[in-house]
C-alpha atoms as a PDB file:
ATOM      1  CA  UNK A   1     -15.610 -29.514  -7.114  1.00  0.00           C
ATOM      2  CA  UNK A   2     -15.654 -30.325 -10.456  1.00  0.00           C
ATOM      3  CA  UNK A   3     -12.247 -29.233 -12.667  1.00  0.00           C
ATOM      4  CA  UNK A   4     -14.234 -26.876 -14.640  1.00  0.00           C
ATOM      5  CA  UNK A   5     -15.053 -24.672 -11.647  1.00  0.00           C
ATOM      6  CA  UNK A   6     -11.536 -23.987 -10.606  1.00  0.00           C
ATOM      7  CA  UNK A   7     -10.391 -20.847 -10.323  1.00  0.00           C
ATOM      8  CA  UNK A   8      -8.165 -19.681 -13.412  1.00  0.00           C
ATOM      9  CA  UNK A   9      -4.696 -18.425 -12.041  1.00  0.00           C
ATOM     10  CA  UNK A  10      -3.021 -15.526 -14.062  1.00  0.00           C
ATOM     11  CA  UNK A  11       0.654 -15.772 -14.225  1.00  0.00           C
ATOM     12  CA  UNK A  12       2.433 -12.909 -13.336  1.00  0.00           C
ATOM     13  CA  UNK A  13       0.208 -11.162 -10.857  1.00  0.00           C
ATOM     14  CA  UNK A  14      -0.148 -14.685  -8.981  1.00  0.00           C
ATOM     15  CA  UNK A  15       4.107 -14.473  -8.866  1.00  0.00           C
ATOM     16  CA  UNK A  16       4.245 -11.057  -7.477  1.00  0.00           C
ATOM     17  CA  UNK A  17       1.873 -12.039  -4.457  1.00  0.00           C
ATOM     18  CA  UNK A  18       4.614 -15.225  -4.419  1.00  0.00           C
ATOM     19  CA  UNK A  19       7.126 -12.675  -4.220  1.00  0.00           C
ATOM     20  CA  UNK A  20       5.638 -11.128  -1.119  1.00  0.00           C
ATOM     21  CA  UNK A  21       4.684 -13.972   0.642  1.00  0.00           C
ATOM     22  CA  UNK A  22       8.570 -15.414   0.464  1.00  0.00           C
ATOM     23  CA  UNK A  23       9.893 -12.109   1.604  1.00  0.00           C
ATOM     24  CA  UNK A  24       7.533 -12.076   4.429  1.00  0.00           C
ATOM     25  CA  UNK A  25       8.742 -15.667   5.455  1.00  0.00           C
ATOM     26  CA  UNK A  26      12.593 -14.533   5.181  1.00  0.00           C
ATOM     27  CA  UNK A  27      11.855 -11.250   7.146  1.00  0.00           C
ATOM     28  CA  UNK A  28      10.562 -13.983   9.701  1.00  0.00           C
ATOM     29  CA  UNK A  29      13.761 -16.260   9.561  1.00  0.00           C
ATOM     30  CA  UNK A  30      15.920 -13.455   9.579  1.00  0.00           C
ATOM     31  CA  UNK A  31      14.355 -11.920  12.785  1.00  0.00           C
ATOM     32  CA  UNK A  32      14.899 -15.347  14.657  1.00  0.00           C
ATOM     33  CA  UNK A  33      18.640 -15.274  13.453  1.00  0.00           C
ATOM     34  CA  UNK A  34      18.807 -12.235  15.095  1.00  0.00           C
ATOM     35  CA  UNK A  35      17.416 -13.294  18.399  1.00  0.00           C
ATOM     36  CA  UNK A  36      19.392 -16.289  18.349  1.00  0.00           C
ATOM     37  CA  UNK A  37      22.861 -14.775  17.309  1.00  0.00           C
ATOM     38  CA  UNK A  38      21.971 -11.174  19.014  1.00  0.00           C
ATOM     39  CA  UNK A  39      23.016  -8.991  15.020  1.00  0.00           C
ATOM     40  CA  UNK A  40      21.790  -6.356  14.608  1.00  0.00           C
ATOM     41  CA  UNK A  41      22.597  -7.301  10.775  1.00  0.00           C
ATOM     42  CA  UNK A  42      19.946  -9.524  10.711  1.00  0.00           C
ATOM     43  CA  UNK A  43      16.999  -7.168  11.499  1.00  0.00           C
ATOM     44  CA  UNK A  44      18.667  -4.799   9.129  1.00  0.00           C
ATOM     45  CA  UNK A  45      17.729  -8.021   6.555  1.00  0.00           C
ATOM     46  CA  UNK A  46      14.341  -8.713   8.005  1.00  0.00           C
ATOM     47  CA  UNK A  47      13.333  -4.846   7.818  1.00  0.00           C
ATOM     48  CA  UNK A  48      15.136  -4.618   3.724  1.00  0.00           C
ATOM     49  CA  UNK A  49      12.448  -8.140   2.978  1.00  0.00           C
ATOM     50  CA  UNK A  50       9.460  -6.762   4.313  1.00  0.00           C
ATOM     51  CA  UNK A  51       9.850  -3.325   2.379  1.00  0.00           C
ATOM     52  CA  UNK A  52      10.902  -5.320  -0.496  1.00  0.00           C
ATOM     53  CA  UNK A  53       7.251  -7.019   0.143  1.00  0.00           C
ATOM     54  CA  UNK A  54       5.565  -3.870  -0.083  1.00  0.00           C
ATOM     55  CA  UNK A  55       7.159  -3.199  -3.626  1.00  0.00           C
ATOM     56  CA  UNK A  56       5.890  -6.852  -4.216  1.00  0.00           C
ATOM     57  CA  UNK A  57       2.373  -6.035  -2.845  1.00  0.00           C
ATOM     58  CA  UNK A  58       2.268  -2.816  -5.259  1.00  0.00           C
ATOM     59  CA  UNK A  59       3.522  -4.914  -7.750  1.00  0.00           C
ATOM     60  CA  UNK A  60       0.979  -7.613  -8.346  1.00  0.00           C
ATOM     61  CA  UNK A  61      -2.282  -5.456  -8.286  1.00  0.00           C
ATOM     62  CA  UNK A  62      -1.369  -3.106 -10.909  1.00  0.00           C
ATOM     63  CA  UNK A  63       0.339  -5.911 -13.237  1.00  0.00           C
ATOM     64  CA  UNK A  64      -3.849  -8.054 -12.789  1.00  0.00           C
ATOM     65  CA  UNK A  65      -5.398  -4.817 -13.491  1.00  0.00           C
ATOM     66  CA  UNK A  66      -2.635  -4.215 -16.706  1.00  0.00           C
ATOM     67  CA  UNK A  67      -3.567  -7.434 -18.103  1.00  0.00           C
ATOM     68  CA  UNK A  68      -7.191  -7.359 -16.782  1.00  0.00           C
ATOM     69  CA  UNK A  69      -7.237 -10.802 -14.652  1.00  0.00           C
ATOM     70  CA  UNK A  70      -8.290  -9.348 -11.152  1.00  0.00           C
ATOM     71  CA  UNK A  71     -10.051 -12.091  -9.704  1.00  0.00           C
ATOM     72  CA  UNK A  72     -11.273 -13.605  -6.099  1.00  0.00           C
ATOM     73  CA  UNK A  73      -8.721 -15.579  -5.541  1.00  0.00           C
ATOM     74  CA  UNK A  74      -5.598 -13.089  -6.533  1.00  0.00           C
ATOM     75  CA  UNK A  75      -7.382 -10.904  -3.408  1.00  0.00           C
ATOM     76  CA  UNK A  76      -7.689 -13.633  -1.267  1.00  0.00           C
ATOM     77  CA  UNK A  77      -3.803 -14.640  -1.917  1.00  0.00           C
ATOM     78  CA  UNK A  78      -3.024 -11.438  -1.844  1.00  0.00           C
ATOM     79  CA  UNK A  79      -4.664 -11.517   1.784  1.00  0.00           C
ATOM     80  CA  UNK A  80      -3.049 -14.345   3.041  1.00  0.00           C
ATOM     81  CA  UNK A  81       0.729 -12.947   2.017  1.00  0.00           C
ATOM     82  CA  UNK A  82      -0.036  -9.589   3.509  1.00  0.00           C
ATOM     83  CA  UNK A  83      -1.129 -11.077   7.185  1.00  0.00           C
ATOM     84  CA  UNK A  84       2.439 -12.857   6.789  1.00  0.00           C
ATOM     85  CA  UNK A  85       4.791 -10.102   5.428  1.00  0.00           C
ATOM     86  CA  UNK A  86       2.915  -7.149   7.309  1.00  0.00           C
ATOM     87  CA  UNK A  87       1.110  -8.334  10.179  1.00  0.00           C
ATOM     88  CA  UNK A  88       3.543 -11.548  11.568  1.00  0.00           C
ATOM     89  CA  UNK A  89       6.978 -10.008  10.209  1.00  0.00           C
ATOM     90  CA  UNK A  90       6.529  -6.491  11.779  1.00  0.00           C
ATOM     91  CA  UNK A  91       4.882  -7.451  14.626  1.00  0.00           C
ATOM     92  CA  UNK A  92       8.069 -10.152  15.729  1.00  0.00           C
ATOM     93  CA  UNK A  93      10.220  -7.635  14.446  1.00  0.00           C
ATOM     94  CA  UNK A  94       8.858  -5.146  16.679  1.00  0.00           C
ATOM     95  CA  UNK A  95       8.629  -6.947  19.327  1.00  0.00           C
ATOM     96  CA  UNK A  96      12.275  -8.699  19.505  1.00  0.00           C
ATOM     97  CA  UNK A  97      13.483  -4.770  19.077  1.00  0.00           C
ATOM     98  CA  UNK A  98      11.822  -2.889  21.526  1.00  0.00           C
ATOM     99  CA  UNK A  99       8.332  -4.520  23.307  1.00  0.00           C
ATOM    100  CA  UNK A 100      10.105  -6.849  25.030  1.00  0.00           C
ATOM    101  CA  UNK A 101      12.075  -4.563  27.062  1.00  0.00           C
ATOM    102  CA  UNK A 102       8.626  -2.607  27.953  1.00  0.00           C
ATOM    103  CA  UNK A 103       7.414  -6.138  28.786  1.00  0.00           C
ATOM    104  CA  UNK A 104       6.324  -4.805  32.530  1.00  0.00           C
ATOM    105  CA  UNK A 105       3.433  -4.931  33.499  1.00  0.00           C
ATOM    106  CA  UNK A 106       3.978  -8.751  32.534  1.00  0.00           C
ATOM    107  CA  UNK A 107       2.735  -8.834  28.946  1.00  0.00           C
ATOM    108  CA  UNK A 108       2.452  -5.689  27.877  1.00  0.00           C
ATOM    109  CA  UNK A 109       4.495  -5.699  24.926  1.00  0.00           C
ATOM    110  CA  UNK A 110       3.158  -9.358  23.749  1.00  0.00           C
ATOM    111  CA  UNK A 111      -0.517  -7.977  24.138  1.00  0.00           C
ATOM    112  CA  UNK A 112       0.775  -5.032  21.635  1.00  0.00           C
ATOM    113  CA  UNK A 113       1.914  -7.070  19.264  1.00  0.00           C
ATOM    114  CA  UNK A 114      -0.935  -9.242  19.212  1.00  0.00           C
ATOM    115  CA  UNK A 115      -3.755  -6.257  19.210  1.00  0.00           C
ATOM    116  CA  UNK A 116      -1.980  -5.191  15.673  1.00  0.00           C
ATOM    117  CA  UNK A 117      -2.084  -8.650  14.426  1.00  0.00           C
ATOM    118  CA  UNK A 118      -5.299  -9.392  15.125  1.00  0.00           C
ATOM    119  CA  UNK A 119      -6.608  -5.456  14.179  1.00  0.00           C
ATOM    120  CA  UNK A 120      -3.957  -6.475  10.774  1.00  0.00           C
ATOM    121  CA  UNK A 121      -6.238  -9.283   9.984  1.00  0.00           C
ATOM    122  CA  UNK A 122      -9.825  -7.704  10.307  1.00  0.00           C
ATOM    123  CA  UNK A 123      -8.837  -4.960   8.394  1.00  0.00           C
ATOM    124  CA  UNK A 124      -7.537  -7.613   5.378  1.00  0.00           C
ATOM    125  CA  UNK A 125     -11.028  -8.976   6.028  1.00  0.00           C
ATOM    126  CA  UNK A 126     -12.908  -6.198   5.795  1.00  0.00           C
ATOM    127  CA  UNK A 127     -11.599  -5.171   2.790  1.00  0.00           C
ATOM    128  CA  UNK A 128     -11.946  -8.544   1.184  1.00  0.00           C
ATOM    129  CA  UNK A 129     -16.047  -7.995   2.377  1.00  0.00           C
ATOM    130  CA  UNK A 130     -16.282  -4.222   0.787  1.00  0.00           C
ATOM    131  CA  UNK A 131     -14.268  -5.277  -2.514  1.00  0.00           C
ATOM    132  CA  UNK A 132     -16.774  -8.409  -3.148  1.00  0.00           C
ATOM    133  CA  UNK A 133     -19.731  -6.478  -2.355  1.00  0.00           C
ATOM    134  CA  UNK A 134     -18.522  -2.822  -4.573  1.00  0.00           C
ATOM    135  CA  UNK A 135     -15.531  -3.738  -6.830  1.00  0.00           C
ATOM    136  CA  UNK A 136     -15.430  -0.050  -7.986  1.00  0.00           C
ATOM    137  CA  UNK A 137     -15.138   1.809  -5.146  1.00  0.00           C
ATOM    138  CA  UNK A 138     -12.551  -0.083  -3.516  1.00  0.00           C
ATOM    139  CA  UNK A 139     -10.309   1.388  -6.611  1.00  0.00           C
ATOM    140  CA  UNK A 140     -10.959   4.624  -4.948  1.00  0.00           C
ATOM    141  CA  UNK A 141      -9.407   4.385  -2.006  1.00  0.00           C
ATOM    142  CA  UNK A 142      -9.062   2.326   1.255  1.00  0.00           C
ATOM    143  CA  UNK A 143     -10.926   2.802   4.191  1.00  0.00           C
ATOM    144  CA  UNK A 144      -8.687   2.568   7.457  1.00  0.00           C
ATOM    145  CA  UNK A 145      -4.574   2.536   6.973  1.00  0.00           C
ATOM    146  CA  UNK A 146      -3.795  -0.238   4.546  1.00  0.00           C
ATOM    147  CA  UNK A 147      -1.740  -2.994   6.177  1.00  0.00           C
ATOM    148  CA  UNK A 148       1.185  -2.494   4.150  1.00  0.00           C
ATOM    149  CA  UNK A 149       1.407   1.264   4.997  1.00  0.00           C
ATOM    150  CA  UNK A 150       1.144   0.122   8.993  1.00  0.00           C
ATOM    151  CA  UNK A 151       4.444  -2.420   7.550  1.00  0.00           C
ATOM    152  CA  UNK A 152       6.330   0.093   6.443  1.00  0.00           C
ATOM    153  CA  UNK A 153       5.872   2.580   9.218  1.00  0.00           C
ATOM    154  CA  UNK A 154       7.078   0.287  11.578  1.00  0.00           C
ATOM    155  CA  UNK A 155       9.970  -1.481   9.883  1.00  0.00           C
ATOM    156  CA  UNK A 156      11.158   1.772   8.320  1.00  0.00           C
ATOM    157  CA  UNK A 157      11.361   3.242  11.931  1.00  0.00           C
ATOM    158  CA  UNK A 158      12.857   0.593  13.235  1.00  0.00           C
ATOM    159  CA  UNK A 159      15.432   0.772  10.950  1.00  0.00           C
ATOM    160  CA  UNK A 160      16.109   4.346  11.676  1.00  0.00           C
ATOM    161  CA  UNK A 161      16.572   3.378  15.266  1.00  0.00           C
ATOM    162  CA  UNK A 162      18.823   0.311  14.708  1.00  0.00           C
ATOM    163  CA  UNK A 163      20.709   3.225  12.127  1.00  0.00           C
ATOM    164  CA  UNK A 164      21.031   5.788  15.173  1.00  0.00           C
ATOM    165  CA  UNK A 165      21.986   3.434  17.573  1.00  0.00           C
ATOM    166  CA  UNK A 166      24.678   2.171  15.499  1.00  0.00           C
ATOM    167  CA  UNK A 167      26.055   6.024  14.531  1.00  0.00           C
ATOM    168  CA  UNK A 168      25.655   6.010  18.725  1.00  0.00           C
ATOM    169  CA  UNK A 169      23.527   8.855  18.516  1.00  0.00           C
ATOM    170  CA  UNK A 170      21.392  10.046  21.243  1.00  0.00           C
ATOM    171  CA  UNK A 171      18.138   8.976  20.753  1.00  0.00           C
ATOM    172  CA  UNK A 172      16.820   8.498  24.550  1.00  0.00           C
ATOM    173  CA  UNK A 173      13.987   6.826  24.898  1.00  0.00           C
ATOM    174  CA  UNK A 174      12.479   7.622  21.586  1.00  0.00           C
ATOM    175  CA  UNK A 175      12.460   3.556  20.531  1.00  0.00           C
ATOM    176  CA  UNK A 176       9.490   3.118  22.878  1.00  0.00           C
ATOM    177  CA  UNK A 177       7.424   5.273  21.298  1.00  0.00           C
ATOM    178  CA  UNK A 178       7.465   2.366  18.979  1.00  0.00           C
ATOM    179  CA  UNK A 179       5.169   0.807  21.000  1.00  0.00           C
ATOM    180  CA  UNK A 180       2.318   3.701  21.431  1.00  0.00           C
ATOM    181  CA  UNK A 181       2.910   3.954  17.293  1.00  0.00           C
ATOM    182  CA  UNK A 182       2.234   0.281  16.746  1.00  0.00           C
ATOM    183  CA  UNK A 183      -0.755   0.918  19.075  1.00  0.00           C
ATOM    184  CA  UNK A 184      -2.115   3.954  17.004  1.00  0.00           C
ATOM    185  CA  UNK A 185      -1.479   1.790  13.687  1.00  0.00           C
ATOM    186  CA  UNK A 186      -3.678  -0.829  14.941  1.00  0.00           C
ATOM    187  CA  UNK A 187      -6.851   1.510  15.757  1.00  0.00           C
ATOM    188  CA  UNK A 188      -5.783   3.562  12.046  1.00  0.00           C
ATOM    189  CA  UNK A 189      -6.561   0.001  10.467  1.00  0.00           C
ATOM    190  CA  UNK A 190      -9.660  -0.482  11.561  1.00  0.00           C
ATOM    191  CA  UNK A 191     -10.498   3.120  11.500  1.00  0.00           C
ATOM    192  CA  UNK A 192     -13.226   4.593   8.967  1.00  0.00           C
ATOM    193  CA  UNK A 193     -10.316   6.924   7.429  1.00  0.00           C
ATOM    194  CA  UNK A 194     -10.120   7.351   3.708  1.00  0.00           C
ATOM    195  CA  UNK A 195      -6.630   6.790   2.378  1.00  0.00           C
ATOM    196  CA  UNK A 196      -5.730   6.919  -1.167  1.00  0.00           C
ATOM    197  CA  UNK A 197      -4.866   3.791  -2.706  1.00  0.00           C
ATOM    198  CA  UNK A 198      -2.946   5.433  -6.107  1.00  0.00           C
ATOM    199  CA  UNK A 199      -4.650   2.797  -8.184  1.00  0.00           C
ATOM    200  CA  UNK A 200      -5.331   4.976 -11.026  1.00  0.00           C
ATOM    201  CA  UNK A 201      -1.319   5.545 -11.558  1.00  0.00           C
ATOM    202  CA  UNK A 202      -0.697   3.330 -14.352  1.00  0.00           C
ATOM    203  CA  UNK A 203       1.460   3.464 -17.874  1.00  0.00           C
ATOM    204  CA  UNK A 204      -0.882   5.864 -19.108  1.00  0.00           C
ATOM    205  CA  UNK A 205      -1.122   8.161 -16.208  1.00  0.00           C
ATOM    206  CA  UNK A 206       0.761  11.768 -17.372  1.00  0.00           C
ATOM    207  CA  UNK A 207       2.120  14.722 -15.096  1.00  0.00           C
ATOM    208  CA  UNK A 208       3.644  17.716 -16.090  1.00  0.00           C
ATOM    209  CA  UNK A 209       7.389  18.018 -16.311  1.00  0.00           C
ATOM    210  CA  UNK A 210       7.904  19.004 -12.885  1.00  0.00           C
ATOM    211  CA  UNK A 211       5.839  16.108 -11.229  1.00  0.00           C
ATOM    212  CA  UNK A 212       8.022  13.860 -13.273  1.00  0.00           C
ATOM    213  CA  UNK A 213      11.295  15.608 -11.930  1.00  0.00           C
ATOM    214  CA  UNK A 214      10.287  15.251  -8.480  1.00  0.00           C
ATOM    215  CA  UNK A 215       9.704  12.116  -8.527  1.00  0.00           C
ATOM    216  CA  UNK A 216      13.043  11.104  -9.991  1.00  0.00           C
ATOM    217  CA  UNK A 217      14.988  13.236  -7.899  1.00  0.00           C
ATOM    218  CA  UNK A 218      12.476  11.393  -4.694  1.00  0.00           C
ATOM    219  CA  UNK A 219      13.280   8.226  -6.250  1.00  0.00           C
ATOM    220  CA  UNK A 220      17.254   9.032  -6.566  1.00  0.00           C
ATOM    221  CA  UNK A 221      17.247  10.649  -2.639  1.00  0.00           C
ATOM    222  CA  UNK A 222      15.334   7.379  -1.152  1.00  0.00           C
ATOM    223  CA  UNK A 223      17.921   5.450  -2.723  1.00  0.00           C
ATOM    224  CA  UNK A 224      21.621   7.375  -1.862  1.00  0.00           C
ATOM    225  CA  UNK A 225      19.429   7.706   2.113  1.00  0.00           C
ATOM    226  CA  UNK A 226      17.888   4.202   2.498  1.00  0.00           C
ATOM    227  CA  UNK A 227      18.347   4.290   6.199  1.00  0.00           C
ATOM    228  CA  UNK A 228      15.788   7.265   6.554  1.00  0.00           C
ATOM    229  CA  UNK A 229      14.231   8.145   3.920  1.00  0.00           C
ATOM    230  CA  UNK A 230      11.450   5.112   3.697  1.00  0.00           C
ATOM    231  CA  UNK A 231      10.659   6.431   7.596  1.00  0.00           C
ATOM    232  CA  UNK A 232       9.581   9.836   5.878  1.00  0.00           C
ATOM    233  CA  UNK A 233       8.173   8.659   2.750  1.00  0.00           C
ATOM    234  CA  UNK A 234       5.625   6.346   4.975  1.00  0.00           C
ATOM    235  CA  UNK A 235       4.683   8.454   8.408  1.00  0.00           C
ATOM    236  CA  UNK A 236       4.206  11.246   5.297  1.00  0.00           C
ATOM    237  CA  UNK A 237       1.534   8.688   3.985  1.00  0.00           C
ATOM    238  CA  UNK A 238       0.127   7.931   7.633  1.00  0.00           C
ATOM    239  CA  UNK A 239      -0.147  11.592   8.390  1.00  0.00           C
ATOM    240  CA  UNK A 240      -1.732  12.558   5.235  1.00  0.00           C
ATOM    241  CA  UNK A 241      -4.707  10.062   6.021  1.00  0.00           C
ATOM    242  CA  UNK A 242      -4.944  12.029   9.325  1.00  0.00           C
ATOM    243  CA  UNK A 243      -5.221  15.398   7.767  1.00  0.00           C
ATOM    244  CA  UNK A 244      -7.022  14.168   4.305  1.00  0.00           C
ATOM    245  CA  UNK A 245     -10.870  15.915   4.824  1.00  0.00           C
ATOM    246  CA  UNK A 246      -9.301  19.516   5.536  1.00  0.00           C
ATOM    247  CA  UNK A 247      -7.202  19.081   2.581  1.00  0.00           C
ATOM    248  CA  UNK A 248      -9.516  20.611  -0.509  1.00  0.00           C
ATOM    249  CA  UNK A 249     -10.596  18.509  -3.342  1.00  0.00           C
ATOM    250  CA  UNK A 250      -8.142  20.334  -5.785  1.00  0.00           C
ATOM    251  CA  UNK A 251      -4.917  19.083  -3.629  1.00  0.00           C
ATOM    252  CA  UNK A 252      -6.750  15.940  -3.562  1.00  0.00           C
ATOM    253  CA  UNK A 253      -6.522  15.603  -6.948  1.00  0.00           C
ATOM    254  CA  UNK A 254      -2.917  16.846  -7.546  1.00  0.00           C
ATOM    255  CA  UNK A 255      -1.644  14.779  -4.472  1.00  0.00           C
ATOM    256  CA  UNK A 256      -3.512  11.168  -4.927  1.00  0.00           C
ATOM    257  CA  UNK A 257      -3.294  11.506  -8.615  1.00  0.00           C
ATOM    258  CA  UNK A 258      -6.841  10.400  -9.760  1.00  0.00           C
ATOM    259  CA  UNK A 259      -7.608   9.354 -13.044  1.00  0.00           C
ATOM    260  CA  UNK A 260      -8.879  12.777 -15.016  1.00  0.00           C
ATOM    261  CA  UNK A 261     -12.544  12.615 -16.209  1.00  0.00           C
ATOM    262  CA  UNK A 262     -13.252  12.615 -19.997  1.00  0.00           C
ATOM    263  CA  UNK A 263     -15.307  15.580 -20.938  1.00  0.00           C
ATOM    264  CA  UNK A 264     -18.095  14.885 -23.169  1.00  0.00           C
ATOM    265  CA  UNK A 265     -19.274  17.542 -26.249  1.00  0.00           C
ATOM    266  CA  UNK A 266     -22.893  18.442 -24.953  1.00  0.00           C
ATOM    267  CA  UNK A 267     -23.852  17.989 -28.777  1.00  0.00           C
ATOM    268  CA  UNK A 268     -22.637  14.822 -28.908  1.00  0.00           C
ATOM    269  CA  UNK A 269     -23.870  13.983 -25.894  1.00  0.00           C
ATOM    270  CA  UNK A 270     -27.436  15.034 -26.920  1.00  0.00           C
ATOM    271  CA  UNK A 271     -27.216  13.125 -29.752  1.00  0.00           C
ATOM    272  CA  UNK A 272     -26.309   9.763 -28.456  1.00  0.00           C
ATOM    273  CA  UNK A 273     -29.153  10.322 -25.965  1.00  0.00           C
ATOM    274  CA  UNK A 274     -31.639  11.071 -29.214  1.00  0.00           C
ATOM    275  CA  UNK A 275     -29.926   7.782 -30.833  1.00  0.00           C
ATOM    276  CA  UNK A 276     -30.323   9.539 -34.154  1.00  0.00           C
ATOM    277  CA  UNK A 277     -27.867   8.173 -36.829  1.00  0.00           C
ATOM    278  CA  UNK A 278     -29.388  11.509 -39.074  1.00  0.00           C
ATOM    279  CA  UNK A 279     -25.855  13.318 -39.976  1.00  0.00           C
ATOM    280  CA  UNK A 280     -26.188  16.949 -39.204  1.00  0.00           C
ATOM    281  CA  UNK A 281     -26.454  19.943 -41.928  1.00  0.00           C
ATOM    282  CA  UNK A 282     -22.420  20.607 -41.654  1.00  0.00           C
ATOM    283  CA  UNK A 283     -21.738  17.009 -42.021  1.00  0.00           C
ATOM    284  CA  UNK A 284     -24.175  16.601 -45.190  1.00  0.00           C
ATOM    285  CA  UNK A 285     -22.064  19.721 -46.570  1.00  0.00           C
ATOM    286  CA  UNK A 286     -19.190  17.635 -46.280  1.00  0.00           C
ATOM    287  CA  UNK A 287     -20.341  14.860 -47.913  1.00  0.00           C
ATOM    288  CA  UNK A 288     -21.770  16.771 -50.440  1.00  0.00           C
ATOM    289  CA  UNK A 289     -18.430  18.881 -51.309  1.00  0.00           C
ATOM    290  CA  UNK A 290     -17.048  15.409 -51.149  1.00  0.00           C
ATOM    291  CA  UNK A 291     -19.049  13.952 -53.950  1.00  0.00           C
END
């Protein structure tokens, strides 16, 4: 390949997607540390890393479209960080937590883990396919459960879990349902369900005053209750794909804040269609008063 047909790499968008892939690999290292030295402080690290990817992974799309250097290869990078910080990470993580204690029949757990790898990587595939073939409507929204959404369900979760268990709460046998959830996350991927992918929030997106006091007081209230609050900020995601067509059009709107249409005088309209440059009778009394 010749040097003047390599790809041009913007900056900053090209170190978010760095960002997530590292987080992914330390979300990886810190789940081994925790097998090896059986701390429960380490998955605590591995589960803060891969939500810290997801802020990473929001991060770097908005910053390409900001600056306007989307390009092939910051999706395919993208890509390749995702299957590493949401498909590998939650899937060991999952795994070293709860699957391998539901590991009977032999290889139960290890064929769960694997089915949402695998359904993790077609749906980063398949997306890759619809975004080169229709750049626009991929800015719409995503078809199945985006991988980082399945991420964040999981680790948040299991984070609850590893919280309850250390408060020695009663949570029975709750943890397992881990497994039938990871199961359901894997189908949701590959699904045909529309999910809103909030693309159109940007520096110029504006919401009254009491959207924007929500969202602080959200923002505050995740922070001060990190060890459950993520869990309800992302099964509140997953369930609203599941209940998205009986929710009307006007909720739609409100809820996945799309960008607001630009309403166009019919007069004007008319006249750009015409493509007269003629000034109309009030404007020629305007100039006229003028001179």
């Amino acid at each position: 390949m010749s040097p003047e047909n390599e790809p041009r790499i913007p900056v900053l968008p090209t170190l978010m997607t760095a960002g997530n892939i590292l987080c992914g690999f330390v979300a990886i290292l810190q789940i081994f540390d925790g097998r090896h030295l059986a701390m429960n402080q380490h998955y605590h690290y591995a589960i803060v890393f891969i939500l810290l990817a997801c802020l990473f992974d929001a991060l770097d799309g908005r910053v390409a479209r900001m600056g306007g250097t989307e390009s092939p290869f910051g999706r395919e990078l993208d890509s390749l960080a995702d299957i590493v910080s949401f498909g590998v990470a939650p899937a060991l993580l999952v795994h070293d937590i709860v699957l391998k204690e539901i590991d009977t029949p032999k290889g139960l757990g290890w064929l769960i883990s694997c089915v949402y790898l695998v359904c993790g990587a077609m749906r980063l595939a398949r997306f890759n396919c619809l975004a080169a073939a229709d750049a626009k409507s991929s800015m719409k929204g995503f078809r199945g459960c985006p991988i980082p959404a399945a991420a964040g369900v999981i680790s948040s979760l299991t984070l609850l879990i590893i919280w309850l268990d250390s408060n020695e709460r009663e949570i029975g046998n709750w943890k397992y349902a881990l497994a039938g959830l990871m199961a359901l996350l894997s189908y949701l991927m590959v699904s045909n369900l529309e999910y809103p992918s909030f693309k159109a929030v940007n520096w110029r997106t504006k919401r009254s005053f009491h959207w924007v006091l929500v969202t602080i007081f959200v923002i505050v209230f995740t922070i001060m209750n990190w060890h459950w609050m993520p869990a309800v900020l992302f099964v509140s995601y997953l369930m609203y794909g599941l209940v998205r067509p009986w929710v009307s059009r006007k909720w739609r709107q409100e809820i996945e804040i799309e960008a607001e249409t630009v309403e166009i005088d019919p007069a004007a309209e008319t006249l750009a269609l015409n493509g007269s440059n003629e000034p109309s009778s009030h404007q020629d009394g305007d100039i006229t008063a003028q001179i």
